[in-house]
Protein backbone atom coordinates (compact mmCIF):
# COMPACT_ATOMS: atom_id res chain seq x y z
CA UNK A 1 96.04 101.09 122.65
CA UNK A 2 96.06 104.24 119.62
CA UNK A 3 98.90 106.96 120.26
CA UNK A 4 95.55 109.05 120.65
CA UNK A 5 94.70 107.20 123.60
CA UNK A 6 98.02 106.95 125.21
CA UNK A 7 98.30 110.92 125.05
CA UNK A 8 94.94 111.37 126.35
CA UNK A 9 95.75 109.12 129.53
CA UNK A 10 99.27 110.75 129.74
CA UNK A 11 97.47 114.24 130.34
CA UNK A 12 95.38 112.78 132.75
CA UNK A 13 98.27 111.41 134.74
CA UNK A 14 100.11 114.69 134.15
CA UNK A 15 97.37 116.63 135.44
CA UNK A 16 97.28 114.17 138.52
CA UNK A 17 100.89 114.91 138.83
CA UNK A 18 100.27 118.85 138.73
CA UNK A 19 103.11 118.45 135.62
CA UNK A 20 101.57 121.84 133.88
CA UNK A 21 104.19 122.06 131.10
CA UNK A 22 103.61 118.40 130.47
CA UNK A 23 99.98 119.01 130.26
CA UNK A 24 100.22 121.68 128.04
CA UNK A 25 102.57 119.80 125.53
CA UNK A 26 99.95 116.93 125.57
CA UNK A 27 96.80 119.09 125.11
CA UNK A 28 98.46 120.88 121.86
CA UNK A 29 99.34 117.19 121.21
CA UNK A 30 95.59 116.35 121.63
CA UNK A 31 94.48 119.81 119.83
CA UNK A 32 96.79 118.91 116.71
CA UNK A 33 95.09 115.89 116.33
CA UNK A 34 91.81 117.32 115.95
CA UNK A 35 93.12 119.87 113.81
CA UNK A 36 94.08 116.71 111.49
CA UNK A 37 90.87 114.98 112.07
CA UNK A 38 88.81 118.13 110.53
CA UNK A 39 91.54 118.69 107.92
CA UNK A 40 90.83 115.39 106.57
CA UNK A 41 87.05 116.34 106.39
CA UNK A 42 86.11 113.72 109.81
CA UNK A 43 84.48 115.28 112.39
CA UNK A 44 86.54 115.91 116.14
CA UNK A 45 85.45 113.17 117.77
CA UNK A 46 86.60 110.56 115.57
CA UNK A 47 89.93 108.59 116.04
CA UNK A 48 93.09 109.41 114.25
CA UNK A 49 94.73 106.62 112.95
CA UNK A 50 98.28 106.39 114.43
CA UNK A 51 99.84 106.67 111.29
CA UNK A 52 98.29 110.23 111.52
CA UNK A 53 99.05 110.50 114.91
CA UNK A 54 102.69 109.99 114.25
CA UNK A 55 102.81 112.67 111.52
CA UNK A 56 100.92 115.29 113.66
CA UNK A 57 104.29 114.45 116.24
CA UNK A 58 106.96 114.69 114.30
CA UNK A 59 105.53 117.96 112.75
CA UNK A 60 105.58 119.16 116.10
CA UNK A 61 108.73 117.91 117.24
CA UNK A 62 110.03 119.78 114.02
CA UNK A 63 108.54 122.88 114.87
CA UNK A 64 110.07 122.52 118.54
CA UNK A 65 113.84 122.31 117.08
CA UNK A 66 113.45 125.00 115.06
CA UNK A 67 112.35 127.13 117.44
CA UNK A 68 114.84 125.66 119.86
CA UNK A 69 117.63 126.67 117.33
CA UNK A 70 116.09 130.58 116.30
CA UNK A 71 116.26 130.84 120.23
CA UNK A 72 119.50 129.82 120.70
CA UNK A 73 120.32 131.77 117.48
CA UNK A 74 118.99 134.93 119.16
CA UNK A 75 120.40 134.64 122.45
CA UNK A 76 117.22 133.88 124.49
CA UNK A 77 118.42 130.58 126.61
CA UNK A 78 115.15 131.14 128.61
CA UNK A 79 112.66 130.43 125.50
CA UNK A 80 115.68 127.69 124.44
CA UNK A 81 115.03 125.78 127.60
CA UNK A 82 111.13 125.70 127.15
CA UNK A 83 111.85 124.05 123.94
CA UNK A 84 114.16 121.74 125.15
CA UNK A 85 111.68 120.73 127.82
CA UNK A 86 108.99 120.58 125.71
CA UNK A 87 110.39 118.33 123.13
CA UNK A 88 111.60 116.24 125.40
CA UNK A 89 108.04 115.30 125.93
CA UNK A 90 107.24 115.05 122.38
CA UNK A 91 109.82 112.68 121.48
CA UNK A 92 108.92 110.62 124.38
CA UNK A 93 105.93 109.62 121.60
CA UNK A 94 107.87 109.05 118.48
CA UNK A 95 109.73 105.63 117.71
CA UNK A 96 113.22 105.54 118.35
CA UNK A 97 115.45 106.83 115.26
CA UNK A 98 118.10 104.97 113.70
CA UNK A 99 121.93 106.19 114.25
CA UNK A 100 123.90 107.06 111.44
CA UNK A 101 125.88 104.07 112.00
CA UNK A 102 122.92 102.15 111.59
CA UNK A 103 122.15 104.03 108.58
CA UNK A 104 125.10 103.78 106.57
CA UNK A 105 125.23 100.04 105.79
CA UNK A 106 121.81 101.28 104.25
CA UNK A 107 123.20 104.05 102.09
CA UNK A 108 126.10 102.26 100.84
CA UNK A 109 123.73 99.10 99.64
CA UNK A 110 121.16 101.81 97.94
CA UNK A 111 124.69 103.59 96.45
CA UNK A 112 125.31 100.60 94.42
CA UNK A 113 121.70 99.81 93.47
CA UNK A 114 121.11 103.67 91.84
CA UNK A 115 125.18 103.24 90.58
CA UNK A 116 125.40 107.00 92.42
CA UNK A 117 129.44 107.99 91.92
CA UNK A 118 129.07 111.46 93.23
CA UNK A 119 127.16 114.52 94.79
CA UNK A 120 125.40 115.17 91.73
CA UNK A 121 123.01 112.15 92.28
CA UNK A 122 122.93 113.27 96.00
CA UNK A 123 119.13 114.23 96.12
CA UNK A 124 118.08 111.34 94.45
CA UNK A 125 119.86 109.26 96.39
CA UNK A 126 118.83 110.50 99.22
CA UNK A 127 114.58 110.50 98.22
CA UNK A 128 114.69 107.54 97.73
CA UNK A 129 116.39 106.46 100.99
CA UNK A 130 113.96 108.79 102.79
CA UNK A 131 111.05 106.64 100.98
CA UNK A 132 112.83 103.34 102.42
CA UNK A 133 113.47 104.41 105.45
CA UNK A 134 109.97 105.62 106.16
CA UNK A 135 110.30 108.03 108.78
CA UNK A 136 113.02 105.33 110.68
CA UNK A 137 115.61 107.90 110.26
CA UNK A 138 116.56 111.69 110.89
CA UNK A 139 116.89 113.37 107.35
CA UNK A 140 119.43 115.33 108.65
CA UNK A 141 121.50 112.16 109.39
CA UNK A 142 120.40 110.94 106.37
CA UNK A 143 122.15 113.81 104.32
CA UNK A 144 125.29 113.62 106.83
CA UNK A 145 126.30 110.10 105.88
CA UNK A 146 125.47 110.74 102.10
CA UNK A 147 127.85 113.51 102.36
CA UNK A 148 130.18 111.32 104.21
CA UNK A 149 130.11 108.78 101.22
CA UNK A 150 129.88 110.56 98.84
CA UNK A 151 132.59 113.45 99.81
């Protein structure tokens, strides 16, 4: 089954459930991916392809966190927790990321294959682990055990 189709049945059992933030989250889920769809000159009632799908998720997972941290930022715990709850629900969607223990066997092995000594080759270093790692992997976890290695 698509990650298109999954949401769409997920709304319908959330709407069952009378689960209205839940619903919500999954209709601008659902929106988002027509919004891609037209973007990409298809019309709305084609199928996004997962790959797609996946993008559209983490963009809005992204755009959950950093309103989750402006919120928290500014002192407004209320809006915080909407976030919170809301991207809870999003990430229910997107694959499991590594841990930065799992990453750093990665970064040490791509270290020695790019013969990185220090920060200056930082942003290199870390493009092209982003490209291998393919969305697997949090950049900011990413960056944390570069710094780690290379600090």
């Amino acid at each position: 089954m698509s990650l298109q189709q999954t949401i769409k049945d997920s709304t319908k059992d959330a709407m069952k459930a009378r689960d209205s933030v839940r619903v919500t989250v999954l209709r601008g889920l659902s929106t988002a991916f027509v919004n891609e769809l037209v973007a990409k000159g298809q019309t709305p009632q084609s199928e996004i392809s997962d790959e797609d799908a996946l993008n559209v998720i983490k963009r809005a997972s992204k755009q959950r966190k950093d309103a989750l941290e402006q919120y928290t930022k500014g002192g407004r715990e209320d809006l915080a927790d909407i976030e919170k709850a809301e991207l809870a629900i999003i990430e229910e969607f997107l694959p499991t990321l590594m841990s930065q223990d799992e990453i750093r066997p990665i970064v040490e092995a791509k270290i020695a294959e790019l013969e990185v000594t220090d920060k200056s080759g930082a942003g290199k270093l870390i493009g092209a682990l982003m490209r291998d790692l393919n969305g697997k992997a949090d950049g900011g976890d990413v960056k944390a055990v570069v710094d780690e290695l290379l600090g």
